[in-house]
N, C-alpha and C. Protein backbone atom coordinates (compact mmCIF):
# COMPACT_ATOMS: atom_id res chain seq x y z
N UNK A 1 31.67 -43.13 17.21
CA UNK A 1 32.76 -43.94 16.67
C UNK A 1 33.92 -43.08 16.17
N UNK A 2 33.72 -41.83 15.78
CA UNK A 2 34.79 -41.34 15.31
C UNK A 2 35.64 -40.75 16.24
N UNK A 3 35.20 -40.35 17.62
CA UNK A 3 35.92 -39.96 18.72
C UNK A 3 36.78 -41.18 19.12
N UNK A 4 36.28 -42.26 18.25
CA UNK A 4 37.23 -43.69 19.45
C UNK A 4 38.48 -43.80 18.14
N UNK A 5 38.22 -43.21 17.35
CA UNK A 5 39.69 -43.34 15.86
C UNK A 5 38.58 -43.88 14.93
N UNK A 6 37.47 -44.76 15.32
CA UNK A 6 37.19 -45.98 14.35
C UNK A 6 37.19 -45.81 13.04
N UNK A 7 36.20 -44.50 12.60
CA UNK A 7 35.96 -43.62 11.66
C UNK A 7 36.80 -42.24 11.47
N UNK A 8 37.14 -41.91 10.13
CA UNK A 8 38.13 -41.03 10.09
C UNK A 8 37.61 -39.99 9.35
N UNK A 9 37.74 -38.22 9.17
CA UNK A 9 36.72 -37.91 7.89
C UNK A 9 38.04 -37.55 7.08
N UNK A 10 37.53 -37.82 5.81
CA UNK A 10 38.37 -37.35 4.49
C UNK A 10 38.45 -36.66 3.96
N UNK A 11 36.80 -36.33 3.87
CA UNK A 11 36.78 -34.69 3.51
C UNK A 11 35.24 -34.57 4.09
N UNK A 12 34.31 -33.24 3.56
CA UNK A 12 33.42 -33.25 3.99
C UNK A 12 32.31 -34.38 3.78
N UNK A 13 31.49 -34.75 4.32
CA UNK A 13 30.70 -36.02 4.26
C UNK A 13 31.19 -36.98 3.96
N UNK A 14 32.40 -37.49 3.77
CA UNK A 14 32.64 -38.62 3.36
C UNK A 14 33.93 -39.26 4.73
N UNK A 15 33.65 -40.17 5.04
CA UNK A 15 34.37 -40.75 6.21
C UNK A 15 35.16 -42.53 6.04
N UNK A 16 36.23 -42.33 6.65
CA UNK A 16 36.82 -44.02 6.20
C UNK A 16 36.70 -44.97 7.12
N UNK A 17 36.91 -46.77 7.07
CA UNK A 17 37.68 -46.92 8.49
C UNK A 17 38.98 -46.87 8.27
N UNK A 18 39.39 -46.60 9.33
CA UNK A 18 40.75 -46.21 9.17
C UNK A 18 41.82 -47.19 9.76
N UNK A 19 43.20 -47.85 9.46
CA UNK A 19 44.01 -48.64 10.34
C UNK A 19 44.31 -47.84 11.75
N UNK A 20 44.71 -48.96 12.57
CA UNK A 20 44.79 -48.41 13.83
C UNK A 20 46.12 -47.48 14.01
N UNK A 21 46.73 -47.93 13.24
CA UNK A 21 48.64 -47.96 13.22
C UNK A 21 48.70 -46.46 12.70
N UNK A 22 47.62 -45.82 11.32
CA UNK A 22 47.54 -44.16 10.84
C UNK A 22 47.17 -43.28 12.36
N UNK A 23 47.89 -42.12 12.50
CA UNK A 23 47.83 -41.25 13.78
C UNK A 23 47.60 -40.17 13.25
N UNK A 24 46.91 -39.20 14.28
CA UNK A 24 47.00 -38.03 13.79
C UNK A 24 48.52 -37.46 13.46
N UNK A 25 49.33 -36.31 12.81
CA UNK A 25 50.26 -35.81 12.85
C UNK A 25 50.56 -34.57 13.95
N UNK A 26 51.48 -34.90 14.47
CA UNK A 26 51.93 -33.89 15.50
C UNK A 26 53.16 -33.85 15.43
N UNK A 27 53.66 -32.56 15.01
CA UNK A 27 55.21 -32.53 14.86
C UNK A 27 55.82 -32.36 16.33
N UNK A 28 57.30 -32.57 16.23
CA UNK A 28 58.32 -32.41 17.66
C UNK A 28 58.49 -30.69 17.22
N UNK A 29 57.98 -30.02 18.08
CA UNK A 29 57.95 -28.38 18.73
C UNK A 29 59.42 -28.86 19.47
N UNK A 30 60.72 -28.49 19.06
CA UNK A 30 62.24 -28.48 20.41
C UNK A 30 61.90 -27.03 21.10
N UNK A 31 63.26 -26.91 21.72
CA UNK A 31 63.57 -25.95 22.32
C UNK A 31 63.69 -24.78 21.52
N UNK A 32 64.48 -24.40 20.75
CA UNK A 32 64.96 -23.61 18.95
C UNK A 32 63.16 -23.09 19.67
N UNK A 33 62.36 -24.07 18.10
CA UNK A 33 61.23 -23.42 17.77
C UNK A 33 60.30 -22.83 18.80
N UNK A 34 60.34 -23.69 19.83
CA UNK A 34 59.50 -22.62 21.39
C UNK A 34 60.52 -21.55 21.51
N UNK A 35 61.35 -21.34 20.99
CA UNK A 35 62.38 -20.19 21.30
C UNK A 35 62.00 -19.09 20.77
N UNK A 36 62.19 -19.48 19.59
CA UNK A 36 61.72 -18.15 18.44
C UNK A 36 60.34 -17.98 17.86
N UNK A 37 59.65 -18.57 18.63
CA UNK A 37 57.74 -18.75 18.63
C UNK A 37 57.73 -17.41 19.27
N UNK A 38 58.10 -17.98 20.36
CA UNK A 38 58.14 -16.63 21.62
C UNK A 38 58.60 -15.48 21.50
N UNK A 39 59.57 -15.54 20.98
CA UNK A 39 60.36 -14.10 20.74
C UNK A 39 59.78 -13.15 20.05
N UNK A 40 59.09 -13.70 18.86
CA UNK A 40 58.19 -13.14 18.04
C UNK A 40 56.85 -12.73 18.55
N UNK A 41 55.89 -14.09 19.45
CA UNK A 41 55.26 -13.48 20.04
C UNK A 41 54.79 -12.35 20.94
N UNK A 42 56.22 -12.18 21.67
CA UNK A 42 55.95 -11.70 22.89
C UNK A 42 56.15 -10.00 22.08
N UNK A 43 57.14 -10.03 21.04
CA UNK A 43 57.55 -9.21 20.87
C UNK A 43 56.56 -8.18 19.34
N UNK A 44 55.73 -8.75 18.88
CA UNK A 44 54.71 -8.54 17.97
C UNK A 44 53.55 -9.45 18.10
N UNK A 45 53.04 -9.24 19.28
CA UNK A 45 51.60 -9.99 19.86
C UNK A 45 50.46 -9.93 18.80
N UNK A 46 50.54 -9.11 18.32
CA UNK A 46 48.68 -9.08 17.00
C UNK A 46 49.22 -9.62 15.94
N UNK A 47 50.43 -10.33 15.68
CA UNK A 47 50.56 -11.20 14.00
C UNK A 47 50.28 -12.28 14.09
N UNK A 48 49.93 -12.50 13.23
CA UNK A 48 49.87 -14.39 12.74
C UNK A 48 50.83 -14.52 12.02
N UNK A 49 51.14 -16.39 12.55
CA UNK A 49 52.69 -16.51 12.43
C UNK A 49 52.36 -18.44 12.24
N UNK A 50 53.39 -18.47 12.05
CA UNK A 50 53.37 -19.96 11.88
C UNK A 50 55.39 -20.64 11.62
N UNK A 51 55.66 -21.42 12.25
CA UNK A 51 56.74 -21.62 12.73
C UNK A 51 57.12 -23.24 12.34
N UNK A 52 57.94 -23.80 11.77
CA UNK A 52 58.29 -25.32 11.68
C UNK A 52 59.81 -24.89 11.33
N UNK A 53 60.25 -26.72 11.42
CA UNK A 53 61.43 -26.82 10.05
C UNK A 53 61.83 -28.44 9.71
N UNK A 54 62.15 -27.41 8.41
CA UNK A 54 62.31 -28.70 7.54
C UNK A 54 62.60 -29.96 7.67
N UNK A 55 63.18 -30.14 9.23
CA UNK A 55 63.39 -31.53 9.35
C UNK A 55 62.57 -32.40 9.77
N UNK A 56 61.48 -31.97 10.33
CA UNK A 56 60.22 -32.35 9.99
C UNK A 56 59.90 -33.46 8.99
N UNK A 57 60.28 -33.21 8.14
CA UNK A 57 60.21 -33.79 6.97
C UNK A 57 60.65 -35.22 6.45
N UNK A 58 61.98 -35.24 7.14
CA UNK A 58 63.11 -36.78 7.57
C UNK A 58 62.22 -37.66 7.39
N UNK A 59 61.44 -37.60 7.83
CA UNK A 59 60.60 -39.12 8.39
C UNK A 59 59.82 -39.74 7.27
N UNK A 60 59.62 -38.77 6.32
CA UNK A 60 58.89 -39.54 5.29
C UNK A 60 59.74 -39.58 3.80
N UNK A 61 61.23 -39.59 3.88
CA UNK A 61 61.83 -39.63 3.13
C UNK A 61 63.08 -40.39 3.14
N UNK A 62 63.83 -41.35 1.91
CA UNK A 62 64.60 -42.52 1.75
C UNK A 62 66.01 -41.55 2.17
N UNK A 63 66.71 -40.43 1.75
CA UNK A 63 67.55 -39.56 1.34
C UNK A 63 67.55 -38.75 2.23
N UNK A 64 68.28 -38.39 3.35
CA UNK A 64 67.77 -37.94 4.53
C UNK A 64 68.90 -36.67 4.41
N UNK A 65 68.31 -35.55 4.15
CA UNK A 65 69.13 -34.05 4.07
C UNK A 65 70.14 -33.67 5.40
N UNK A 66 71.26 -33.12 5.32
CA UNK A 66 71.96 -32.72 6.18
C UNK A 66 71.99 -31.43 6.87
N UNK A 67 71.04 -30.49 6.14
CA UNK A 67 70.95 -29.75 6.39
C UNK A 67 69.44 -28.79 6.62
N UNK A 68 69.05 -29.08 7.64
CA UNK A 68 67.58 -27.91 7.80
C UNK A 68 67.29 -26.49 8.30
N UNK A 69 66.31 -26.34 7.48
CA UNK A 69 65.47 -24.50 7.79
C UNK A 69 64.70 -24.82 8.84
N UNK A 70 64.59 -23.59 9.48
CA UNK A 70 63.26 -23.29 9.83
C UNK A 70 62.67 -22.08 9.04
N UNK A 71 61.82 -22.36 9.09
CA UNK A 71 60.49 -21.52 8.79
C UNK A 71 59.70 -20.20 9.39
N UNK A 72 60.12 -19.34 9.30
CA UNK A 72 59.32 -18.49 10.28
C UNK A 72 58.53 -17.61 8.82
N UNK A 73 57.03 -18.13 9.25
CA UNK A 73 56.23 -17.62 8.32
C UNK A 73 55.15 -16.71 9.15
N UNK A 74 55.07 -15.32 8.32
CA UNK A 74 54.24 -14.28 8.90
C UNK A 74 53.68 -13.34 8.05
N UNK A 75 52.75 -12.74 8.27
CA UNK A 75 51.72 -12.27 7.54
C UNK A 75 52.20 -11.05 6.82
N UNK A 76 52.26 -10.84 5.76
CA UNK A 76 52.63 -10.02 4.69
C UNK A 76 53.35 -8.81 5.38
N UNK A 77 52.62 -7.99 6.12
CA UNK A 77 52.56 -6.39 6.20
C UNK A 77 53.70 -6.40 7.76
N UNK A 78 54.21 -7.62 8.21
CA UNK A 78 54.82 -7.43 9.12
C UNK A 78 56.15 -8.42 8.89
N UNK A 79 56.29 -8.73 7.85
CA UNK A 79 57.63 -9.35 7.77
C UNK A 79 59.12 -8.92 7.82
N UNK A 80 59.16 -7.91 7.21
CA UNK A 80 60.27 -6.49 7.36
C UNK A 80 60.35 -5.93 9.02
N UNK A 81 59.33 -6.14 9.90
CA UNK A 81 59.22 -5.60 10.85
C UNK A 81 59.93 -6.88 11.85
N UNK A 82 59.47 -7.89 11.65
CA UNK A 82 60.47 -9.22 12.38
C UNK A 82 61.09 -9.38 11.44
N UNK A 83 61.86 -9.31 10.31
CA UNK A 83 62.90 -9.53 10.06
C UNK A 83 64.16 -9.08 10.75
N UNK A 84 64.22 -7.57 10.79
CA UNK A 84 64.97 -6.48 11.35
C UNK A 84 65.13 -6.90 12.94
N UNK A 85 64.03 -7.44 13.48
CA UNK A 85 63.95 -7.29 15.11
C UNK A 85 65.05 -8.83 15.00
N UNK A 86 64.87 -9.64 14.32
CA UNK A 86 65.40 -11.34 14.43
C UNK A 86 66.70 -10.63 14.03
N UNK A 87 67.12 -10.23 13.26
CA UNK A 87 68.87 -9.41 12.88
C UNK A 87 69.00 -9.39 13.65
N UNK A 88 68.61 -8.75 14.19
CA UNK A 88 69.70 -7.64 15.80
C UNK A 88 69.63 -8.88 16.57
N UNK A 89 69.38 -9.73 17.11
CA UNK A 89 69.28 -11.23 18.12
C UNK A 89 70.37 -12.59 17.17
N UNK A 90 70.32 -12.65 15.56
CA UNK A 90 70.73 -14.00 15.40
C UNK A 90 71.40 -13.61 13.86
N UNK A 91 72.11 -13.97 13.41
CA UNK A 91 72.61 -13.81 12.34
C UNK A 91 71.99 -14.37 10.90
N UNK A 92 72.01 -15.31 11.45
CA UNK A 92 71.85 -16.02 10.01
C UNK A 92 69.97 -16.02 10.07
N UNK A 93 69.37 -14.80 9.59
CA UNK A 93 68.08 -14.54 9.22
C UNK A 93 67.95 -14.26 8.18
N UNK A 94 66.83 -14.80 6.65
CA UNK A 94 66.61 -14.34 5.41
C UNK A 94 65.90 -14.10 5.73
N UNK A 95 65.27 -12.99 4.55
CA UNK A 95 63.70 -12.68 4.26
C UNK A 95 64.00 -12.44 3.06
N UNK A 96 62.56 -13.60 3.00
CA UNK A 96 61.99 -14.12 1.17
C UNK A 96 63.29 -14.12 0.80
N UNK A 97 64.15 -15.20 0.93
CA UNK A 97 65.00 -15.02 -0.38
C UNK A 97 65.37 -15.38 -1.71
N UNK A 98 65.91 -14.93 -2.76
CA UNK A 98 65.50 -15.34 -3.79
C UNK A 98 66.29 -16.83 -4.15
N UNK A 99 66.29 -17.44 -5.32
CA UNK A 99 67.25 -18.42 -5.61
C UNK A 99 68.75 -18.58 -5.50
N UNK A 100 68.63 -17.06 -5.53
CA UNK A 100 70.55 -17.13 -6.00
C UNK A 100 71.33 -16.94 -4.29
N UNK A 101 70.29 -16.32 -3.22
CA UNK A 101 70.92 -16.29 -2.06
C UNK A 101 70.15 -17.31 -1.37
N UNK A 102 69.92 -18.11 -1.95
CA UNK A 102 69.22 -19.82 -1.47
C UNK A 102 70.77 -20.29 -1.46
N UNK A 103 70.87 -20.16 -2.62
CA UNK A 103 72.14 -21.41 -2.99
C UNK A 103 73.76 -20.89 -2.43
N UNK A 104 73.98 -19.21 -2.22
CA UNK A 104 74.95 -18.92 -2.30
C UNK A 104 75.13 -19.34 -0.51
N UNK A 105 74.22 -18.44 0.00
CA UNK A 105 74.46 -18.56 1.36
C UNK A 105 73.48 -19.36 2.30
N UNK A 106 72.13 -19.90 2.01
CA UNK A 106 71.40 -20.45 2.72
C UNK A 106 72.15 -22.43 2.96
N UNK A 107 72.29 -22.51 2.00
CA UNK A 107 72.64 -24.13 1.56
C UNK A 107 73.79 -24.26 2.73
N UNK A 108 74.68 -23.49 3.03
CA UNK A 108 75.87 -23.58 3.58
C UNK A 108 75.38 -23.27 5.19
N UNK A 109 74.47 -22.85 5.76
CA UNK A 109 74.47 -21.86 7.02
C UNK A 109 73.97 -22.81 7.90
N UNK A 110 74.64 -22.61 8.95
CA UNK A 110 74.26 -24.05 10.07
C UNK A 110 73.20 -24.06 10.65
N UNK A 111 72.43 -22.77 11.18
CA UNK A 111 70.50 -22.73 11.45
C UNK A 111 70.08 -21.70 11.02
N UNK A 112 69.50 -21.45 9.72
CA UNK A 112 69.01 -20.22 9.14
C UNK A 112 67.60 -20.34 9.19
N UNK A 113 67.20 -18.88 9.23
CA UNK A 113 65.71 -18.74 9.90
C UNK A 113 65.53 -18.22 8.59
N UNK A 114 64.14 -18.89 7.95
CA UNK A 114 63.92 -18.28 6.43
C UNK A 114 62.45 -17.79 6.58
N UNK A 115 62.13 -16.48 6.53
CA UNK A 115 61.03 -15.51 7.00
C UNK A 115 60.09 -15.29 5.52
N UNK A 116 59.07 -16.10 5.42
CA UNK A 116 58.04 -15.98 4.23
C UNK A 116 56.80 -15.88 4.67
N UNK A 117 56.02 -15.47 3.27
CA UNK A 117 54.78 -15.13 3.89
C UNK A 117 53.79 -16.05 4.10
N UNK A 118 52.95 -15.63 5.24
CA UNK A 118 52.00 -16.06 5.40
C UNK A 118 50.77 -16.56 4.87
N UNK A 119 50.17 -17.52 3.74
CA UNK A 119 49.00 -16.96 3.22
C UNK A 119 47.95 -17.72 3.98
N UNK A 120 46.87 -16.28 4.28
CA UNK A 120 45.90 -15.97 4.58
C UNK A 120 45.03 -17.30 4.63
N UNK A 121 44.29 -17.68 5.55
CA UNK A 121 43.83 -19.35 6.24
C UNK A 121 44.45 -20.26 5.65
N UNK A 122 45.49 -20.55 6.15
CA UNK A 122 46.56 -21.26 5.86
C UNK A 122 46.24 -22.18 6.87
N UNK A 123 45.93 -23.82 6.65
CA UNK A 123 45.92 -24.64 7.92
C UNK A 123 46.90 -24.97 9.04
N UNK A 124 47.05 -24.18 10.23
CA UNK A 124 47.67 -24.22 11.07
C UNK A 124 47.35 -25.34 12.17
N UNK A 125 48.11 -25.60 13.15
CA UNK A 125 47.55 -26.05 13.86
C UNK A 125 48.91 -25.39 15.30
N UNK A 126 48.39 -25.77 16.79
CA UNK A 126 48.92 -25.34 18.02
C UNK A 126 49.57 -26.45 18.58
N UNK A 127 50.83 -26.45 18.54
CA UNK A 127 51.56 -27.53 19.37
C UNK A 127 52.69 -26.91 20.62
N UNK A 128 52.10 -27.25 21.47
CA UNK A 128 53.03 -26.39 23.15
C UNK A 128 52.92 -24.79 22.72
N UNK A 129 51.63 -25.08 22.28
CA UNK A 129 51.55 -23.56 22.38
C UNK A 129 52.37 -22.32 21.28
N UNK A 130 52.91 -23.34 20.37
CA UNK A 130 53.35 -22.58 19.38
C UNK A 130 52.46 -23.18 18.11
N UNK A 131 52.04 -21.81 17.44
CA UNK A 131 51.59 -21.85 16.03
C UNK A 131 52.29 -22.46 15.43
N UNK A 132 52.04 -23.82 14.61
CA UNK A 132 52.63 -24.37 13.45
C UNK A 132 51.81 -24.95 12.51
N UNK A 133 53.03 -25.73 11.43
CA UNK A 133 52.22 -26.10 10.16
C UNK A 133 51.36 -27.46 10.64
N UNK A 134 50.29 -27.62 9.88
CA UNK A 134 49.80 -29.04 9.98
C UNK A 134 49.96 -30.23 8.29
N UNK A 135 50.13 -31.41 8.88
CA UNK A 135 50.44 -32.15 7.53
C UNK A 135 50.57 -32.05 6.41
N UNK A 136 48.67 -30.74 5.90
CA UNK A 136 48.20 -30.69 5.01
C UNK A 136 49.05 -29.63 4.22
N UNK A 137 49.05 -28.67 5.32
CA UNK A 137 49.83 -27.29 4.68
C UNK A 137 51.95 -27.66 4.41
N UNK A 138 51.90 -28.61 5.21
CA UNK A 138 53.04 -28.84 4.88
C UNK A 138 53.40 -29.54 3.29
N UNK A 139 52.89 -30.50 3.30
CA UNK A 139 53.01 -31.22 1.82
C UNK A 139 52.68 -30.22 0.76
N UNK A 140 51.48 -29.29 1.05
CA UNK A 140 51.35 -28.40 -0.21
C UNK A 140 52.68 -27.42 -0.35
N UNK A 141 52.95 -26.58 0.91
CA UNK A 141 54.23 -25.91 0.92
C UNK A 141 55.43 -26.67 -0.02
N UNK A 142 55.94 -27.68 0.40
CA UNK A 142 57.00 -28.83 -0.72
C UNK A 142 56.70 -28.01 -1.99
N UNK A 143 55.64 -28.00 -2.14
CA UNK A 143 55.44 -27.83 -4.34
C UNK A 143 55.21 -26.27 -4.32
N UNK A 144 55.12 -25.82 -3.60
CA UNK A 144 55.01 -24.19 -3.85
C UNK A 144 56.25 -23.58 -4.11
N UNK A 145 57.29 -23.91 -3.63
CA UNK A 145 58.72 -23.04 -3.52
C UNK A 145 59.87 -24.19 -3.92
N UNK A 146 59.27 -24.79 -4.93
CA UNK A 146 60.94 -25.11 -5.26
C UNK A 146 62.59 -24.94 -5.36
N UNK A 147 62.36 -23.85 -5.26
CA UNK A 147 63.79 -23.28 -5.09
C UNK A 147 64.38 -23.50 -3.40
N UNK A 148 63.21 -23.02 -2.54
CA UNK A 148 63.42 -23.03 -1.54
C UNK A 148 63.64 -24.41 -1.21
N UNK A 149 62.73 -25.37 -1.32
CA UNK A 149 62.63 -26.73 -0.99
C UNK A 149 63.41 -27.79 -1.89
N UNK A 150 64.16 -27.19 -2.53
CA UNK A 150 64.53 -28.52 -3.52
C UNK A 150 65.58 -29.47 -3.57
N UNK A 151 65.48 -29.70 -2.33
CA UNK A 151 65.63 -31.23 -1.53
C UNK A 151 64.65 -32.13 -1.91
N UNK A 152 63.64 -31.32 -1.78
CA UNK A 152 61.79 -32.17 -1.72
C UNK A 152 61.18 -32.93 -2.95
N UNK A 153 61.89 -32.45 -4.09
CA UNK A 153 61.43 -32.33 -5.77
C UNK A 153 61.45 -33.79 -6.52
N UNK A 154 61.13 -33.88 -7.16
CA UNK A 154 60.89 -35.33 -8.35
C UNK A 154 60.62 -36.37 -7.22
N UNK A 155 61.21 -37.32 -7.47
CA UNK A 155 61.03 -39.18 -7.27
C UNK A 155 60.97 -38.30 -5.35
N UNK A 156 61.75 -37.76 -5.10
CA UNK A 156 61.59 -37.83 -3.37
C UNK A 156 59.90 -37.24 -2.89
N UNK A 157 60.00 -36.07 -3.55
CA UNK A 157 58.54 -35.60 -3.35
C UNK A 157 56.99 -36.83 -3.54
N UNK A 158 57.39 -37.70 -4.39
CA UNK A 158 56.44 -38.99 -4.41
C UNK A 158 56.52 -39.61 -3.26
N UNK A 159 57.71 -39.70 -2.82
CA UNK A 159 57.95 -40.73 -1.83
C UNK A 159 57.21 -40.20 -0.41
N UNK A 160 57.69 -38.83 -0.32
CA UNK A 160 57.08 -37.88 0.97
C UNK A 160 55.95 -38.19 0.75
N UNK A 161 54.76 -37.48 -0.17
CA UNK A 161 53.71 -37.79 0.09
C UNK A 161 53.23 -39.33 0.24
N UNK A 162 53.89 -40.52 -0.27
CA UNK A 162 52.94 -41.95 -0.15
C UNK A 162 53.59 -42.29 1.01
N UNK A 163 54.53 -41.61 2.03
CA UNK A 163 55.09 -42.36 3.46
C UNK A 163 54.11 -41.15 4.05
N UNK A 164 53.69 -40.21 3.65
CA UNK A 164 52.85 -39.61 4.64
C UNK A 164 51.55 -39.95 4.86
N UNK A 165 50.74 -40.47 3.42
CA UNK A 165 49.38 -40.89 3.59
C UNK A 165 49.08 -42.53 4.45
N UNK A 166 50.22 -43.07 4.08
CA UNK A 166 51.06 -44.24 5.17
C UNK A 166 50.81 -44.18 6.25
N UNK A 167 51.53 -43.05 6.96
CA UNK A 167 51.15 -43.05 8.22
C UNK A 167 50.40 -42.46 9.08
N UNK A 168 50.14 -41.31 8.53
CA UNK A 168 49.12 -40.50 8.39
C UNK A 168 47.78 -40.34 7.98
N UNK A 169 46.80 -39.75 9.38
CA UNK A 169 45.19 -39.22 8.83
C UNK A 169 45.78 -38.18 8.09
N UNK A 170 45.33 -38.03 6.87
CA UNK A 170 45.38 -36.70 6.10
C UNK A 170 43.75 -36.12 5.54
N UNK A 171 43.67 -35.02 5.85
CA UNK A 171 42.74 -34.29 5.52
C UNK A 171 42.30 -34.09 3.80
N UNK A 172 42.03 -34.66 2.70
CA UNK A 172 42.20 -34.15 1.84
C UNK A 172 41.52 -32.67 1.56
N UNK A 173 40.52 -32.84 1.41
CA UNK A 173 39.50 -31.42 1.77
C UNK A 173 40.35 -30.26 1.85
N UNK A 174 40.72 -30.22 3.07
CA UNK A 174 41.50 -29.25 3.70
C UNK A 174 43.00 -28.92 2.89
N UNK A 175 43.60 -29.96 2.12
CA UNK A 175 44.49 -29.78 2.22
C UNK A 175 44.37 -29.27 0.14
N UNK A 176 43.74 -29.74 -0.21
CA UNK A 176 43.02 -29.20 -1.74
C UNK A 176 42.67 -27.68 -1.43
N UNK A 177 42.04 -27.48 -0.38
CA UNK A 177 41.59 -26.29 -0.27
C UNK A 177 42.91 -25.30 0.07
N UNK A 178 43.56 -25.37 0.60
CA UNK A 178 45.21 -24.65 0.96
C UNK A 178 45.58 -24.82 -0.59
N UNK A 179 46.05 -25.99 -1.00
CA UNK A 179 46.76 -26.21 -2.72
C UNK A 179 45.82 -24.74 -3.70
N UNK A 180 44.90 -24.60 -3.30
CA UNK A 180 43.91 -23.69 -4.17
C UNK A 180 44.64 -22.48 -4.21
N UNK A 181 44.28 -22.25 -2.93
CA UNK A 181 45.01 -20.64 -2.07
C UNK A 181 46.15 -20.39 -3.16
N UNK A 182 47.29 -21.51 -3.09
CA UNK A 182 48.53 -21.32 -3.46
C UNK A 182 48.27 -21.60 -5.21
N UNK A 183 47.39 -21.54 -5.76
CA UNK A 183 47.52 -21.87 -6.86
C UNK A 183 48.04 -23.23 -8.12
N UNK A 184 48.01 -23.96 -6.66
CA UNK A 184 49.07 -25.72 -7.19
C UNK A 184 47.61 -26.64 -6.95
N UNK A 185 46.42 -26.32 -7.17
CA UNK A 185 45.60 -27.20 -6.50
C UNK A 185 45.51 -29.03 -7.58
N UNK A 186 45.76 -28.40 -9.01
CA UNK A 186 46.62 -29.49 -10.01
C UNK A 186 47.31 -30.07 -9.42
N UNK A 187 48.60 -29.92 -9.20
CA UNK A 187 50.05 -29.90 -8.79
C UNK A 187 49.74 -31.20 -7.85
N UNK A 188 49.12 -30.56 -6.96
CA UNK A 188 48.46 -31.38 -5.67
C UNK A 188 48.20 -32.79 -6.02
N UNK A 189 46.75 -32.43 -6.58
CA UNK A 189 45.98 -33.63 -7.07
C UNK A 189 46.43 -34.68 -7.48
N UNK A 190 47.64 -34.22 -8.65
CA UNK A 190 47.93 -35.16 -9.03
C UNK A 190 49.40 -35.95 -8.24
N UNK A 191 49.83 -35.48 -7.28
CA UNK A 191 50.35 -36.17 -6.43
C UNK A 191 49.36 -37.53 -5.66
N UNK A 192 48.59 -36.71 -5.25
CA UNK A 192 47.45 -37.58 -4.14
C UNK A 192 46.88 -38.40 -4.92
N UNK A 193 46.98 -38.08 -6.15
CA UNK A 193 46.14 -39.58 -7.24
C UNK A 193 46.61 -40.72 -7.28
N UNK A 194 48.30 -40.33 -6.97
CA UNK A 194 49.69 -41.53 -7.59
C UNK A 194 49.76 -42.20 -6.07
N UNK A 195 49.18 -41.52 -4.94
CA UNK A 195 49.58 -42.03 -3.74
C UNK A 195 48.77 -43.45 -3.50
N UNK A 196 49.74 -44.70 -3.24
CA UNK A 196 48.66 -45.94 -2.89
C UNK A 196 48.15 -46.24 -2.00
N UNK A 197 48.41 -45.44 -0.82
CA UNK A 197 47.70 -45.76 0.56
C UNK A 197 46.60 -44.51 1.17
N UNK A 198 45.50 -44.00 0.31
CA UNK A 198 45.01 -42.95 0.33
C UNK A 198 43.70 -43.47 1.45
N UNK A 199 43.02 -42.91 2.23
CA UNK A 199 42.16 -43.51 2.70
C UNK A 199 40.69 -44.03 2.08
């Protein structure tokens, strides 16, 4: 039954039925992100990497931002190393940046590639073949970097998460277990408590 949707799992041992209308999440991979998946790949083959952007996000929110990141997230010890290589190809590349060159120059820049780290089993998932975020790791990301994200923050951040559990299978398990990693596993919780359509 659970291969046909009928049954959904929530976390370990515990399983729902689920509406027909909740889907798995699969983000739109464009052209851009298979672009610079690749570039990186081809060009530093042994990193782990993980790739989205923020507009992603649109869909589960009233207030719809004008302006989106992408994400190019990679594993600690090689970020300086694709940072430098993405310079020389595209201009508008940060790495890690702080608040004050969030606001001075990121807010304003028409496709900026914002290069952070990776943390270590971070729930990924493979779409056309490019490493990206999955649901779980995305919603926790929102509350980790406020500065970075704070589009995402107060009354909207409620809203993201209860249009995502909406439409969305969400993993809780999985996605408590990432909140941990990052140290927000609170933070989390008590989002997912306030949410009314939880499975």
């Amino acid at each position: 039954m659970n291969q046909e949707g009928i049954l959904h799992r929530v976390s370990r041992g515990i399983y729902s039925l689920s509406p027909k209308e909740k889907k798995q999440y699969t983000p739109e991979v464009n052209r851009s992100i298979k672009n610079l998946a690749g570039i990186v790949q081809n060009t530093f083959p042994y990193i782990d990497t993980c790739v989205w952007s923020t507009k992603w996000v649109n869909e589960f929110m009233l207030h719809q931002p004008g302006r989106f990141y992408t994400i190019l997230e990679i594993e600690k010890d090689a970020m300086e190393s694709v940072f430098y290589e993405l310079s020389n190809q595209r201009k508008e590349v940060f790495l890690d940046p702080s608040e004050e060159i969030i606001n001075k120059y990121i807010i304003n820049a028409k496709e900026p590639i914002i290069i952070t780290r990776l943390i270590t089993e971070a729930p990924t998932s493979k779409t056309n073949n490019v490493i990206t975020t999955t649901l779980e790791k995305m919603l926790v990301d929102l509350i980790c970097d406020p500065d970075l994200y704070g589009t995402y923050q107060g009354a909207e951040m409620k809203r993201i998460y209860n249009t995502a559990f909406e439409r969305y299978h969400v993993n809780e398990s999985k996605m408590l277990r990432y909140a941990s990693r990052r140290t927000k596993k609170e933070e989390v919780k008590k989002l997912m408590n306030n949410v009314k359509d939880r499975q």
